[in-house]
N, C-alpha and C. Protein backbone atom coordinates (compact mmCIF):
# COMPACT_ATOMS: atom_id res chain seq x y z
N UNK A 1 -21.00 27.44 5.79
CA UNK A 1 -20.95 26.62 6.96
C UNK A 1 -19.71 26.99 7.76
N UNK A 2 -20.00 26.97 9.26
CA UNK A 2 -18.63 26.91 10.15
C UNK A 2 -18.20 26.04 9.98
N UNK A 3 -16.77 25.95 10.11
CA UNK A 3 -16.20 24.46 10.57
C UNK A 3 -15.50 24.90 11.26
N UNK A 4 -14.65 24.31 12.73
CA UNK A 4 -13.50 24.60 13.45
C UNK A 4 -12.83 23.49 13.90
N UNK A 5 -11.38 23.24 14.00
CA UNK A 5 -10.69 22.04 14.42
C UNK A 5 -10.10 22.33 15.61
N UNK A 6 -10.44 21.48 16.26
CA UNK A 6 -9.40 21.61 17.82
C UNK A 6 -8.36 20.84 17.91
N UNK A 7 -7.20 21.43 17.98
CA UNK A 7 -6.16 20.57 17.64
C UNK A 7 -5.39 20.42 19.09
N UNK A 8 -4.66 19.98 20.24
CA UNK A 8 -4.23 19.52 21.44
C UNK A 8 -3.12 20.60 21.57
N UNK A 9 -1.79 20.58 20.03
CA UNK A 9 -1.00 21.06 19.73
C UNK A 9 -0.60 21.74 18.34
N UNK A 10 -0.79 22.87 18.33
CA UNK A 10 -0.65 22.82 16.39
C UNK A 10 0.17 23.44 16.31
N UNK A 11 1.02 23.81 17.16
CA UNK A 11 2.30 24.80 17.34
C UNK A 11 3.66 23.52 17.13
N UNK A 12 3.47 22.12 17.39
CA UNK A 12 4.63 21.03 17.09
C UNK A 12 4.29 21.14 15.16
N UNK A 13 5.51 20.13 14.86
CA UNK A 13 5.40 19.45 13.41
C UNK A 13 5.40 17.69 13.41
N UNK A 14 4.39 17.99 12.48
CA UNK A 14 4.11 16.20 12.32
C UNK A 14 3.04 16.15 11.21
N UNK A 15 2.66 14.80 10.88
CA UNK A 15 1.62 14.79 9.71
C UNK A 15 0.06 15.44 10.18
N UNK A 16 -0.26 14.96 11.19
CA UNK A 16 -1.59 15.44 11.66
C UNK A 16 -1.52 16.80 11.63
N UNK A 17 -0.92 17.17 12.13
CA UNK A 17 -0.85 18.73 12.19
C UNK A 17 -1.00 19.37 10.49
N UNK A 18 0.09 18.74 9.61
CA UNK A 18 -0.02 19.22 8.20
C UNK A 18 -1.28 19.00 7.57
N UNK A 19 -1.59 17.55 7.43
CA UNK A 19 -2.72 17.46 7.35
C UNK A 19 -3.92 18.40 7.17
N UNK A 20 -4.20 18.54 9.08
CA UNK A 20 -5.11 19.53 8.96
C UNK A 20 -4.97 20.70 8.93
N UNK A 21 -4.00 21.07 8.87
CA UNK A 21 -4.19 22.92 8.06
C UNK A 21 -4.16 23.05 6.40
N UNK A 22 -3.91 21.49 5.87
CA UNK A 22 -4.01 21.61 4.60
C UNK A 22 -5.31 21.20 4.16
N UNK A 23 -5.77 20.82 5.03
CA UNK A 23 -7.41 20.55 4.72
C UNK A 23 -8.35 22.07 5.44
N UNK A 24 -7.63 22.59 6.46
CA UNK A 24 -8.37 23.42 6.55
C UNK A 24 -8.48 24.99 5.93
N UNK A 25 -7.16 24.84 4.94
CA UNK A 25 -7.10 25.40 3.74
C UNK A 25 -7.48 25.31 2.71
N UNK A 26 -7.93 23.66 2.36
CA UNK A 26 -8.91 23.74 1.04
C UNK A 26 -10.22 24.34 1.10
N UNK A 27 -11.05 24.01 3.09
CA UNK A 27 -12.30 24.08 3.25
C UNK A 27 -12.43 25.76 2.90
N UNK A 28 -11.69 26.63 3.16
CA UNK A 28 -12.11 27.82 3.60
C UNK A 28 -12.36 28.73 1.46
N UNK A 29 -12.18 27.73 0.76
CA UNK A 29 -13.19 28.02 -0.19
C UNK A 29 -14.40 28.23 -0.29
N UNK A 30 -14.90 27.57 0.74
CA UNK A 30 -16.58 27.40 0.46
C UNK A 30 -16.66 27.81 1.82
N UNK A 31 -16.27 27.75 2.99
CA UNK A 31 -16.70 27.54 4.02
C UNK A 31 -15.77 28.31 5.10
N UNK A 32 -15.95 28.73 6.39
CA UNK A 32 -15.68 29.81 7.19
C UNK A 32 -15.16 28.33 8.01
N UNK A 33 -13.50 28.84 7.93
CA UNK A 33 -12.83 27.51 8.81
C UNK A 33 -11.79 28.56 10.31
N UNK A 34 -12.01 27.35 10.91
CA UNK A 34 -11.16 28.06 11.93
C UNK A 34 -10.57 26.88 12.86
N UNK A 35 -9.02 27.18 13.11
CA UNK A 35 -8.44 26.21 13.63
C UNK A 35 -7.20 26.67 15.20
N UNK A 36 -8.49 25.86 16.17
CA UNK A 36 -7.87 26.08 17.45
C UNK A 36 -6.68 25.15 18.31
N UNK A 37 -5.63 25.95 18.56
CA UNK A 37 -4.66 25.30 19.09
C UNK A 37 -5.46 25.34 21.04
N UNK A 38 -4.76 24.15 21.91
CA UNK A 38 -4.97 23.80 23.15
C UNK A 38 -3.74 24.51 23.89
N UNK A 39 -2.46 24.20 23.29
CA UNK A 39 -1.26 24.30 23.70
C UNK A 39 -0.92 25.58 22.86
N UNK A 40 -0.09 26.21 23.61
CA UNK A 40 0.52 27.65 22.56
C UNK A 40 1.97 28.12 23.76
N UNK A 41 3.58 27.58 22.71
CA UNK A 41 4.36 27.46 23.34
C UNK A 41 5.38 28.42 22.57
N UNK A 42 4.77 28.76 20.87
CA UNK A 42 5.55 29.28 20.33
C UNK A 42 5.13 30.72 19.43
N UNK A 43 5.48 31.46 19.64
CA UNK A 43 4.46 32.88 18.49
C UNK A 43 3.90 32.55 17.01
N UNK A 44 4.27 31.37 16.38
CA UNK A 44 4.50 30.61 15.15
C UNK A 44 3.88 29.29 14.99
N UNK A 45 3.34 28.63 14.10
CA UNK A 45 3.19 27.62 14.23
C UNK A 45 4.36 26.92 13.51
N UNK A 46 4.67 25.46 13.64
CA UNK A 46 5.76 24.94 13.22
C UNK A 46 5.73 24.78 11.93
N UNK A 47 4.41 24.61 11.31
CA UNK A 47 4.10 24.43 10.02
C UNK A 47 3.92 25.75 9.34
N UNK A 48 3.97 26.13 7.92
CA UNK A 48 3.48 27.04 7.54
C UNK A 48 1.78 26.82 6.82
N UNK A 49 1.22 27.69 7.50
CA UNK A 49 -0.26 27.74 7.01
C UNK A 49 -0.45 28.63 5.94
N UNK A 50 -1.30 28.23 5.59
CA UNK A 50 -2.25 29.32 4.02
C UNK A 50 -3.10 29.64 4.64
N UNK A 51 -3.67 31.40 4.19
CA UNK A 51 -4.65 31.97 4.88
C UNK A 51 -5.40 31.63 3.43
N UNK A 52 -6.89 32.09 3.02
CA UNK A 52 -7.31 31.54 2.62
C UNK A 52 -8.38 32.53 2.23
């Protein structure tokens, strides 16, 4: 299954943001995840993500 998250900002830090890259790191076991930032202010996101 696809899944994709649209996130406003995923380049700040905060819980939502952790949250969902930590959920969209469990999904991509089973499932083809992909997570879109709106805003893009920094080369990095603030959080560190798991590729998967």
């Amino acid at each position: 299954m696809k899944i994709a998250f649209l996130i406003h900002n995923v380049y700040g830090i905060g819980g939502t943001i952790r949250t969902t890259l930590n959920l969209a790191s469990a999904l991509t076991d089973h499932h083809e995840v992909t997570v879109v930032s709106m805003l893009r202010h920094r080369t990095s996101p603030g959080s560190p993500s798991t590729s998967g």
